[in-house]
Protein backbone atom coordinates (compact mmCIF):
# COMPACT_ATOMS: atom_id res chain seq x y z
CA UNK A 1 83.93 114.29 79.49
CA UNK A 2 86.87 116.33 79.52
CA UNK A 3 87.99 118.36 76.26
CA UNK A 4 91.48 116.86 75.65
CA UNK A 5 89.58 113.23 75.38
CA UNK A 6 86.89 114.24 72.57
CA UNK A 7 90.47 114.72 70.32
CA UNK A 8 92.08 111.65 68.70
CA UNK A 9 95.07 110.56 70.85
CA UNK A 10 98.22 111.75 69.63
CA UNK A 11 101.62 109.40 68.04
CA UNK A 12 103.53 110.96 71.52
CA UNK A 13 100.51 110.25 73.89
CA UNK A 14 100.85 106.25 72.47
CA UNK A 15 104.70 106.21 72.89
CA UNK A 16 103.76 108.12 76.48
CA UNK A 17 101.33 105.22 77.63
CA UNK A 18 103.20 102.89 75.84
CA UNK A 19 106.23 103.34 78.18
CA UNK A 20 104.71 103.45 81.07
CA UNK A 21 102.69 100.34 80.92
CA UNK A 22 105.25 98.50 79.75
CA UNK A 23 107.68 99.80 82.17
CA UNK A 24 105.71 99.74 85.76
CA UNK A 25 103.99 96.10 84.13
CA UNK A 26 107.80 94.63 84.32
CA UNK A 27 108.38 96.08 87.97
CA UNK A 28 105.49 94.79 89.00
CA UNK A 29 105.98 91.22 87.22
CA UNK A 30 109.47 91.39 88.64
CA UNK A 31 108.32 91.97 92.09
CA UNK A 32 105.76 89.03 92.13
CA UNK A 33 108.31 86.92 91.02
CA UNK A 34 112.02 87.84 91.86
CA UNK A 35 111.58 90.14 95.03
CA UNK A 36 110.51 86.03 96.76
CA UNK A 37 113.49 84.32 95.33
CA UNK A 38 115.75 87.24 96.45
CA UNK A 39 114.59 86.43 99.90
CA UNK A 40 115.16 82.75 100.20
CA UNK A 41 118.30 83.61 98.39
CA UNK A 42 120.15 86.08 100.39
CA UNK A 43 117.79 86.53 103.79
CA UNK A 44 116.56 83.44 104.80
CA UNK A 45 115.13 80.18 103.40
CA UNK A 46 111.96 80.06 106.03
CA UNK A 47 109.23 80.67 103.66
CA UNK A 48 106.89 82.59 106.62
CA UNK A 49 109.01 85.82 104.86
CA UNK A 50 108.07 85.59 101.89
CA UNK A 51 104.34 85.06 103.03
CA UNK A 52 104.46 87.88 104.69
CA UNK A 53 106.07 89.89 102.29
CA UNK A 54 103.33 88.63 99.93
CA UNK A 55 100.06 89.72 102.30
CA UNK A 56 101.68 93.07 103.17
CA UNK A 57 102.36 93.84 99.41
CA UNK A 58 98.76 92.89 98.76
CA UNK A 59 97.36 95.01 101.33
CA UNK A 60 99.40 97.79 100.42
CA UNK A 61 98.48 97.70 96.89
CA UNK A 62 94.45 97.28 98.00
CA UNK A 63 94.75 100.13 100.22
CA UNK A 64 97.06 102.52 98.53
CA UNK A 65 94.61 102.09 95.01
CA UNK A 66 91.35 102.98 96.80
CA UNK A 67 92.86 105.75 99.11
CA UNK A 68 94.74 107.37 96.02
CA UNK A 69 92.26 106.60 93.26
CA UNK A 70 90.27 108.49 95.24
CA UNK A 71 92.56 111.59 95.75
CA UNK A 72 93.88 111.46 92.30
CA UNK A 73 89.87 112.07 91.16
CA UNK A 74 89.93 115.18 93.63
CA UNK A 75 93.38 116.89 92.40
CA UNK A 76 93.31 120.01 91.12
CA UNK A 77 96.54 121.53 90.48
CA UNK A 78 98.61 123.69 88.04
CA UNK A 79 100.94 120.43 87.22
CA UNK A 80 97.00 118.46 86.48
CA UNK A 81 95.07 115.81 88.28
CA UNK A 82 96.60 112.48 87.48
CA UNK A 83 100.18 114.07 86.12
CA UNK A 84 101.54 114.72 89.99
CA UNK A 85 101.40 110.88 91.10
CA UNK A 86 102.40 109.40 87.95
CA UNK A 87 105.91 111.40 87.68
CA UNK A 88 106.69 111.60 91.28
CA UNK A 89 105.51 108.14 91.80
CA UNK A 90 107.34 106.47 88.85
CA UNK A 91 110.55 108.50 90.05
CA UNK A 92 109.69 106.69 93.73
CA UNK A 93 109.20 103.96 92.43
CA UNK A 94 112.43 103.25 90.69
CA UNK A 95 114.38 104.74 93.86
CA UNK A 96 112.95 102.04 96.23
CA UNK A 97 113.67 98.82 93.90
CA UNK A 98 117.35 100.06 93.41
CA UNK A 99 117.45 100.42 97.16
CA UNK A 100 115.32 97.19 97.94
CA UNK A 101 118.22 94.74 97.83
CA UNK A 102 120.14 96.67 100.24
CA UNK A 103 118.62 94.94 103.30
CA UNK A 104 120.61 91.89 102.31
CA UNK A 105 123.14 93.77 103.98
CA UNK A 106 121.81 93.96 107.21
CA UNK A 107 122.85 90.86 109.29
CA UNK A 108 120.28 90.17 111.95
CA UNK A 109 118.17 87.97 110.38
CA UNK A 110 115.16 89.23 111.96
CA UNK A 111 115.70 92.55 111.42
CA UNK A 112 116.31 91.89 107.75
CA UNK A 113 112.96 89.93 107.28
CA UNK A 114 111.18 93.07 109.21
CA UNK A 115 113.12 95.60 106.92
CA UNK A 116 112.30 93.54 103.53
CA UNK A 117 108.29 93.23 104.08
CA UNK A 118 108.81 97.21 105.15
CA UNK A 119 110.75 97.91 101.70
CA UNK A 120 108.29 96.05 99.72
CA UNK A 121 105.40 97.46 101.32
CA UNK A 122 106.92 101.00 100.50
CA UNK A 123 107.82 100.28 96.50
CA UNK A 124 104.17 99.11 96.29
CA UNK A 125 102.80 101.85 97.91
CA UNK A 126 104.82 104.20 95.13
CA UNK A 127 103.97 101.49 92.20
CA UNK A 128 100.88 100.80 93.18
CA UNK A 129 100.01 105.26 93.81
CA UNK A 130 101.85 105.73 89.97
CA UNK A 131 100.75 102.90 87.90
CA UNK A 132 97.24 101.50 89.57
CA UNK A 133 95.60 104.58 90.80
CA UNK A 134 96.50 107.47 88.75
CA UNK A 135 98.28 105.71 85.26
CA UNK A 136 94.77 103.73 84.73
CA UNK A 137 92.86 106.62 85.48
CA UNK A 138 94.92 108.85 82.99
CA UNK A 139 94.39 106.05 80.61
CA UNK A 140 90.61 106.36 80.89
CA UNK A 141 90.19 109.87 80.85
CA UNK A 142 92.07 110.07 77.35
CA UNK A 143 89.85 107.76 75.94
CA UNK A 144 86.72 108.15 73.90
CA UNK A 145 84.47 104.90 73.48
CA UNK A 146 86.15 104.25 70.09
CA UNK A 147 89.20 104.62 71.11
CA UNK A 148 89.11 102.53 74.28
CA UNK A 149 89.24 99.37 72.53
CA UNK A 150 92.63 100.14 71.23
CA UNK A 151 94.09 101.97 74.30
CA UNK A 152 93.30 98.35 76.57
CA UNK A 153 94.74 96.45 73.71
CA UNK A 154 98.00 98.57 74.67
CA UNK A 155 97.61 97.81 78.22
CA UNK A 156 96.97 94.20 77.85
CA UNK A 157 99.82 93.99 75.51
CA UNK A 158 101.95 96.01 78.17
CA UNK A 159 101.31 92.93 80.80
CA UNK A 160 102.39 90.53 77.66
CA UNK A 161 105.19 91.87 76.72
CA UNK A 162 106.42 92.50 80.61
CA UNK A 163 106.27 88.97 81.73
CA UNK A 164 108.12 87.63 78.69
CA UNK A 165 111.05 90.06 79.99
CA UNK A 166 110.41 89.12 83.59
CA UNK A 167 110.25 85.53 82.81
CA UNK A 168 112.98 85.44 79.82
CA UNK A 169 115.62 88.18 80.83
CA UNK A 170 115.36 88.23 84.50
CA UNK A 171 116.65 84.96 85.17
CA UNK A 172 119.51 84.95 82.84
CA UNK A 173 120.71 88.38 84.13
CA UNK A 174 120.16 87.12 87.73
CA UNK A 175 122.38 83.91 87.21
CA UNK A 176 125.21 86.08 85.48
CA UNK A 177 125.04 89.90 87.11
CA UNK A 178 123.43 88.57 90.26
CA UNK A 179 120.57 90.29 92.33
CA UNK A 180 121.79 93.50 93.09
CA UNK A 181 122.74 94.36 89.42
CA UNK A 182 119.39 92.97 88.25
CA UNK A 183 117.66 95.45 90.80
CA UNK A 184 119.79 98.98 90.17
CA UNK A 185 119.41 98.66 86.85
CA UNK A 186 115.32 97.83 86.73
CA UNK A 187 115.38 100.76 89.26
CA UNK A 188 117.30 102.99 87.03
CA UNK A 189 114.98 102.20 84.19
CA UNK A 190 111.68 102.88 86.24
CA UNK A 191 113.10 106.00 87.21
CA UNK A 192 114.37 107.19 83.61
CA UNK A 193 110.98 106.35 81.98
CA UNK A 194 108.59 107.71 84.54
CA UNK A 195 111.17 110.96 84.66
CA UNK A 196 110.70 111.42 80.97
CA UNK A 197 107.14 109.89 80.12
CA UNK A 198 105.77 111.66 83.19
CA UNK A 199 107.13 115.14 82.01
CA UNK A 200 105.84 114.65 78.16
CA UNK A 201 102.20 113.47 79.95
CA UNK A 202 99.72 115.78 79.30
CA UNK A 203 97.09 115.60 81.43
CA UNK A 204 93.28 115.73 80.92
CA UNK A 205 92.18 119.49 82.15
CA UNK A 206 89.87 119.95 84.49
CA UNK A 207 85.89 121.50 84.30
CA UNK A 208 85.92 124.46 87.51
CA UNK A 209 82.26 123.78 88.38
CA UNK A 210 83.48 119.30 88.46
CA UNK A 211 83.75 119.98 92.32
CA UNK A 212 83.42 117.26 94.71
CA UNK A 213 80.35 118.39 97.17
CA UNK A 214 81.22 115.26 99.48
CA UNK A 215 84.62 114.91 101.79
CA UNK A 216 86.79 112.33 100.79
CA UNK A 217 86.39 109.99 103.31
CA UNK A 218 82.91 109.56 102.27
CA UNK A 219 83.35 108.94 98.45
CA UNK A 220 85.95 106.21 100.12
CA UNK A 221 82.97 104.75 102.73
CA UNK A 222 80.97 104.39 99.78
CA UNK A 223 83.79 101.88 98.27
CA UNK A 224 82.28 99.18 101.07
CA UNK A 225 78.55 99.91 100.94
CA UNK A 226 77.08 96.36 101.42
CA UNK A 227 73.55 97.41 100.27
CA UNK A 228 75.03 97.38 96.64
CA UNK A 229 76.43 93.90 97.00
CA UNK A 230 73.25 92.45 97.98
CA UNK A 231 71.43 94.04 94.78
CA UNK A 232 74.14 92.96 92.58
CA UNK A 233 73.89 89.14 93.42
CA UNK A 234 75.58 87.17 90.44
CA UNK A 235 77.66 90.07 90.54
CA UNK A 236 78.73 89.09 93.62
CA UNK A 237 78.94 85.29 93.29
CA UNK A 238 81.25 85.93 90.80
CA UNK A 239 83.41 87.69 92.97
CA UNK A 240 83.52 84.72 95.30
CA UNK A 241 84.57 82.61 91.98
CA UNK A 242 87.55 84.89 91.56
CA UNK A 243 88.41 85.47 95.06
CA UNK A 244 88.89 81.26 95.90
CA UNK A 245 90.40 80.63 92.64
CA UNK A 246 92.95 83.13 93.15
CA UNK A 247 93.28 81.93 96.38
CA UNK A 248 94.32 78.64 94.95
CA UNK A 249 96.90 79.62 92.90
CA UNK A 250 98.25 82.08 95.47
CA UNK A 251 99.29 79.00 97.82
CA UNK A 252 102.00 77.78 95.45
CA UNK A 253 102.98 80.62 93.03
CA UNK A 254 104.96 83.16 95.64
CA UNK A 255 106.84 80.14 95.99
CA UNK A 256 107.05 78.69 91.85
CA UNK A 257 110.91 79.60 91.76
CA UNK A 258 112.29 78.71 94.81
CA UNK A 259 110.32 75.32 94.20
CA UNK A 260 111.63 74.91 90.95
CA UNK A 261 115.68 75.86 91.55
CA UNK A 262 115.73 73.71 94.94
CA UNK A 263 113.33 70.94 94.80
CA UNK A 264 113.83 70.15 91.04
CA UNK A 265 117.42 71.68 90.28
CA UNK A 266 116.43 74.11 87.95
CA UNK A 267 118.67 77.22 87.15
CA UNK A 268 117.17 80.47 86.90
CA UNK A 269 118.25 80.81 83.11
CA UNK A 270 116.30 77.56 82.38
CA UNK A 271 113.36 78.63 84.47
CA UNK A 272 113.51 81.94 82.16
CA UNK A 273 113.26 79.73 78.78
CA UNK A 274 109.96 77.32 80.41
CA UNK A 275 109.01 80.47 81.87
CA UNK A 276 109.22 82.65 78.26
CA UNK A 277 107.42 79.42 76.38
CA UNK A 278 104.54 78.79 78.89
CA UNK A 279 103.10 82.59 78.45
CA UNK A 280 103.75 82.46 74.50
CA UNK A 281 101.54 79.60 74.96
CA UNK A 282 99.40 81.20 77.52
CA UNK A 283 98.91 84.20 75.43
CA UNK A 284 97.80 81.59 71.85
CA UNK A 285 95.13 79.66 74.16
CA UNK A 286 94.10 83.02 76.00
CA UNK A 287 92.53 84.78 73.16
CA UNK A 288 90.32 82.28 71.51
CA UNK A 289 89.68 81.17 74.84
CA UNK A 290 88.00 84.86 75.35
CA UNK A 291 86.21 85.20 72.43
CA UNK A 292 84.71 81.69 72.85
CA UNK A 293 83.59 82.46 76.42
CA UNK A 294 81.32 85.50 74.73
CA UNK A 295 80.20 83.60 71.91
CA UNK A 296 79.15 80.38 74.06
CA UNK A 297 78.42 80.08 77.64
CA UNK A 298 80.85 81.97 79.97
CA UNK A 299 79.68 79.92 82.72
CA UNK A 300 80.71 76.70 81.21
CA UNK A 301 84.06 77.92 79.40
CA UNK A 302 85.40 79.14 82.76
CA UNK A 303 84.38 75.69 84.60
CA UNK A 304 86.26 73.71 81.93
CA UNK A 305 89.03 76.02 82.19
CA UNK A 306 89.40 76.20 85.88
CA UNK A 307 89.19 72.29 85.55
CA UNK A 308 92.10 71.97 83.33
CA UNK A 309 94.05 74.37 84.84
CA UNK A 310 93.90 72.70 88.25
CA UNK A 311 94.54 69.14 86.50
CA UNK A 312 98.07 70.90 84.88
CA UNK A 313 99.17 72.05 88.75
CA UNK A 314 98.81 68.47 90.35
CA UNK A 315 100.50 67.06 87.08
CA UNK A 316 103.21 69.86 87.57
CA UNK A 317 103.94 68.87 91.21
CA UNK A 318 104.20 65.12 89.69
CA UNK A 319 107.51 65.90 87.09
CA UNK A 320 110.74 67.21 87.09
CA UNK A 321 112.30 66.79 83.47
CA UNK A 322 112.08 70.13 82.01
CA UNK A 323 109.99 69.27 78.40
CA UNK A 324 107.04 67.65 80.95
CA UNK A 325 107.68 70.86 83.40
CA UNK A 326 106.80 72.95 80.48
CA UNK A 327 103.81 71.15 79.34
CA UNK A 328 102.45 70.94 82.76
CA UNK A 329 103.35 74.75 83.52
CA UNK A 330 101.76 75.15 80.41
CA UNK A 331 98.22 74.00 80.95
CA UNK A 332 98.50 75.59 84.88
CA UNK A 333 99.06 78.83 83.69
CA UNK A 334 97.67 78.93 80.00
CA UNK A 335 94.10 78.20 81.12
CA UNK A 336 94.24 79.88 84.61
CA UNK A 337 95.21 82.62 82.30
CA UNK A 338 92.18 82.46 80.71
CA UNK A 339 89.76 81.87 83.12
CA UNK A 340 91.07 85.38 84.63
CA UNK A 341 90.30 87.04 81.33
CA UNK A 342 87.14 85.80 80.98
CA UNK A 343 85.85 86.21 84.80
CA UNK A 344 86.95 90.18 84.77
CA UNK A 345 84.90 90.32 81.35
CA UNK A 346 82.40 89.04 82.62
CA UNK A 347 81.97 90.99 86.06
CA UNK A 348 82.93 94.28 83.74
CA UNK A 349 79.60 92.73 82.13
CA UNK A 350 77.79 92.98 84.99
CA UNK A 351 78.71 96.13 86.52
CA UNK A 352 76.13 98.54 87.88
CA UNK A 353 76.51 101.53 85.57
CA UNK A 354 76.51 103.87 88.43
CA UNK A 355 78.79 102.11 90.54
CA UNK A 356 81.43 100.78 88.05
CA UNK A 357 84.40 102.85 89.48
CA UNK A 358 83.00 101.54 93.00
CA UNK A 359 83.35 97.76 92.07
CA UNK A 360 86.68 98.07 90.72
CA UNK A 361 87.89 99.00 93.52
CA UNK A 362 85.94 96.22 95.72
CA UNK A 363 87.11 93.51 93.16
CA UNK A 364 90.83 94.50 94.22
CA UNK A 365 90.04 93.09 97.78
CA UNK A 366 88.44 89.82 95.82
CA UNK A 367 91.16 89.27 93.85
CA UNK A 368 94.18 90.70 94.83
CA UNK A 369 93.80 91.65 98.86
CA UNK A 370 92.34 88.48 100.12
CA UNK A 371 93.59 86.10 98.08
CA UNK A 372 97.32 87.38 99.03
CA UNK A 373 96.86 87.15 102.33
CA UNK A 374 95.49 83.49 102.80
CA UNK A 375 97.68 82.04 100.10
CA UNK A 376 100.91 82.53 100.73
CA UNK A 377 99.89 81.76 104.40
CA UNK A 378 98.67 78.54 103.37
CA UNK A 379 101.56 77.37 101.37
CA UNK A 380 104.19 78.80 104.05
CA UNK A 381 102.34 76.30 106.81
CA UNK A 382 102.48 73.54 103.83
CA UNK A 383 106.35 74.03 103.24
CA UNK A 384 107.02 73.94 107.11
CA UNK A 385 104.95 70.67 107.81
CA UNK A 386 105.71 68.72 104.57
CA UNK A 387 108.86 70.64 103.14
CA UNK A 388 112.74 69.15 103.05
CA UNK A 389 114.83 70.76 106.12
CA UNK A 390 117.64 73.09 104.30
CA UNK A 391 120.16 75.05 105.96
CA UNK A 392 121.18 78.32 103.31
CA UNK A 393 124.09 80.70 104.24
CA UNK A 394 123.68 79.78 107.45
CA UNK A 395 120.22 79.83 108.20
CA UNK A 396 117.93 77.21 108.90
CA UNK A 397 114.78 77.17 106.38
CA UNK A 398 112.50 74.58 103.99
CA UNK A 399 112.79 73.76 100.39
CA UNK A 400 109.31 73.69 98.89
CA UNK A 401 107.40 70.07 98.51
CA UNK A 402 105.13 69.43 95.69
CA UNK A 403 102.17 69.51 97.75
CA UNK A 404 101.73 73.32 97.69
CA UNK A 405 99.96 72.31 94.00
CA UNK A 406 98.34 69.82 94.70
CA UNK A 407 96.07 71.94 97.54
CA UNK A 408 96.49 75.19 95.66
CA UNK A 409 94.65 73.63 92.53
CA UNK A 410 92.41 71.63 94.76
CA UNK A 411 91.17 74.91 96.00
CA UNK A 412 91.05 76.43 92.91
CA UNK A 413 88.90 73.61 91.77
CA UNK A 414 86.38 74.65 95.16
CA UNK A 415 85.60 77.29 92.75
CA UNK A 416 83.38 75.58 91.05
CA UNK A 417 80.84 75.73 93.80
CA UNK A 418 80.21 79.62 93.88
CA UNK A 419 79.87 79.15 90.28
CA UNK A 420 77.31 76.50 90.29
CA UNK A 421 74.70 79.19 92.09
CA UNK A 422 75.66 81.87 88.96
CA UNK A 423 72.58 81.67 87.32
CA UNK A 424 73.34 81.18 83.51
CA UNK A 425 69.97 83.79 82.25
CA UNK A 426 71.22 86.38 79.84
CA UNK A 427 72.86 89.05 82.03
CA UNK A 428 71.96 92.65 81.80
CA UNK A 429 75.10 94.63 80.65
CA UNK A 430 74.75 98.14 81.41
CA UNK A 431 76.98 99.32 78.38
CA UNK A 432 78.86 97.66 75.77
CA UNK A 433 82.10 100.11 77.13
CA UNK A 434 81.76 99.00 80.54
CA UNK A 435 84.79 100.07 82.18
């Protein structure tokens, strides 16, 4: 353990992390949400874009997290080892969202759809290199087992408080400033926090004799070793839970918005206010959800909530008045919310101690990689064989049908199987800090 994290962390170290999180956890809750409406808005209503856009951001994200994980754990340099990617990757960051919308300018539409999953591919590659490879590992080398508790309960907070502003404010500046506004001055911000945070970050120093004896490629083999997988089977199983779950939900969310302001006729502003209730909601049902899941069986708690959150998507595909929209929205996300928080507690569970780091970076295939690839793919081929015909500044496209939730939460709900084979003994859990 390094000798800056045995101290207490410092009032400016919390304002430091603090900004950060909550900063790059709005980009990125902007960019999941916003960067696909953009699209249909200004590019092109064909929803193959936005599929695409989707599965390369994923990738990107996988990828660029492994690959600079890695390299962040092998810096060694006069500026520190996690200090480097944060500030110049923040300051990145920021510069390719306020130059993202610019490829609404260019008018080939095929050029623009090629230069949009390129642009998003690039701001993830910054995001992703800044806040999921070297901010989280700052964040756990500052940390002490007693102080861990509190520093995820910042974190967790972070992705709280960031999709209440991506959900509440985004849509009402969208309607009134319009897109390109909306996206210089989230740049701007990105670039102003990670600027200033990222100078003020002190970073953990580094042991001299902490050398890595092994080339970097094969610390990064060892990410994919299968022999570990087939020692670690509930470990495993559980994986498959959260990789055809996510799956489910990835067939209809990229495409939540665009569903929601054509098909139904809702603005932006009042998808912002349904939007801003449903995780207030979320967030009330998520916690006691979590804490029952350890008290009772985890197994069980996740089944029932997978269950009810695939029941709210078919009802939500079934309404269009906004008071049922929110209840339905409500028991979609609320409970898919949960199940998420108590699947990665329970894999963190069931970590090999040795391997921990390793796993975290194979659950990003599982749950992020995969599932955003054969989502989005699936609801794109939905839209085009079941969606209305819509022509949109000129360009021929689909508006969304309802049927994107109904399969996404019947998928979702295939779940259940993997889960079934979990056997429900008392796990061993390597430590009660499991990372």
């Amino acid at each position: 353990m390094s000798q800056i994290s045995l101290k207490r962390i410092s009032l400016s170290t919390w304002l430091i992390m603090a900004a950060l999180a909550i900063t790059g956890q709005i980009a990125w809750a902007v960019e999941n949400s916003w960067f696909n409406t953009f699209v249909y808005d200004t590019i092109t209503p064909d929803p193959r874009p936005v599929a695409w856009m989707v599965a390369g951001s994923a990738i990107t994200a996988t990828l660029t997290t492994l690959l600079m994980g890695t390299l962040s754990d092998r810096t060694r340099s006069r500026w520190g080892r996690r200090r480097p990617f944060i500030l110049f990757g923040y300051i990145l960051w920021g510069l390719s969202t306020v130059l993202f919308p610019t490829v609404a300018y260019i008018k080939t539409t095929s050029l623009a759809v090629i230069m949009v999953v390129l642009a998003d591919s690039l701001m993830t590659f910054f995001g992703s290199t800044a806040n999921d490879a070297a901010f989280n590992a700052w964040t756990a080398d500052i940390a002490t087992s007693d102080q861990r508790g509190r520093v995820e309960g910042v974190l967790n907070l972070s992705v709280f408080l960031a999709q209440i502003v991506a959900m509440v404010a985004a849509g009402i500046i969208i309607d009134n400033v319009g897109y390109f506004t909306f996206f210089y001055v989230l740049g701007g911000i990105v670039i102003v926090v990670g600027l200033t945070a990222g100078s003020l970050l002190k970073d953990t120093p580094v042991n001299g004799s902490d050398e890595h004896s092994r080339s970097f490629w094969a610390e990064f083999v060892e990410l994919f070793d299968v022999d570990i997988l087939r020692k670690n089977r509930t470990l495993f199983i559980l994986l498959l839970f959260i990789m055809i779950s996510s799956i489910g939900m990835e067939v209809s969310f990229p495409y939540l918005i665009v569903y929601l302001n054509n098909y139904i006729g809702v603005t932006k502003s009042e998808y912002s206010i349904i939007g801003g209730a449903v995780m207030v909601g979320s967030a009330i049902v998520a916690i006691p959800f979590g804490i029952l899941a350890d008290r009772w069986s985890k197994k069980l708690i996740i089944a029932i909530g997978i269950t009810i959150s695939s029941i709210g998507g078919i009802l939500l595909s079934l309404v269009n008045s906004l008071p049922l929209l929110a209840l339905t929205g409500f028991l979609w996300q609320a409970f898919y919310l949960a199940v998420s928080i108590a699947s990665v507690a329970w894999l963190k569970d069931l970590l090999p101690e040795k391997n921990r780091g390793k796993f975290l970076g194979i659950r990003m295939i599982f749950w992020i990689a995969i599932p955003m690839v054969i989502g989005p793919w699936i609801g794109s081929t939905l839209i085009q064989t079941y969606g209305m015909p819509t022509m949109l500044n000129g360009e021929a496209g689909f508006i969304p049908a309802p049927i994107i939730f109904q399969v996404g939460s019947l998928i979702s709900l295939l779940a259940l199987i993997p889960l079934y084979f979990i056997r429900t003994r008392k796990q061993h859990d390597p430590s009660p800090t499991a990372a």
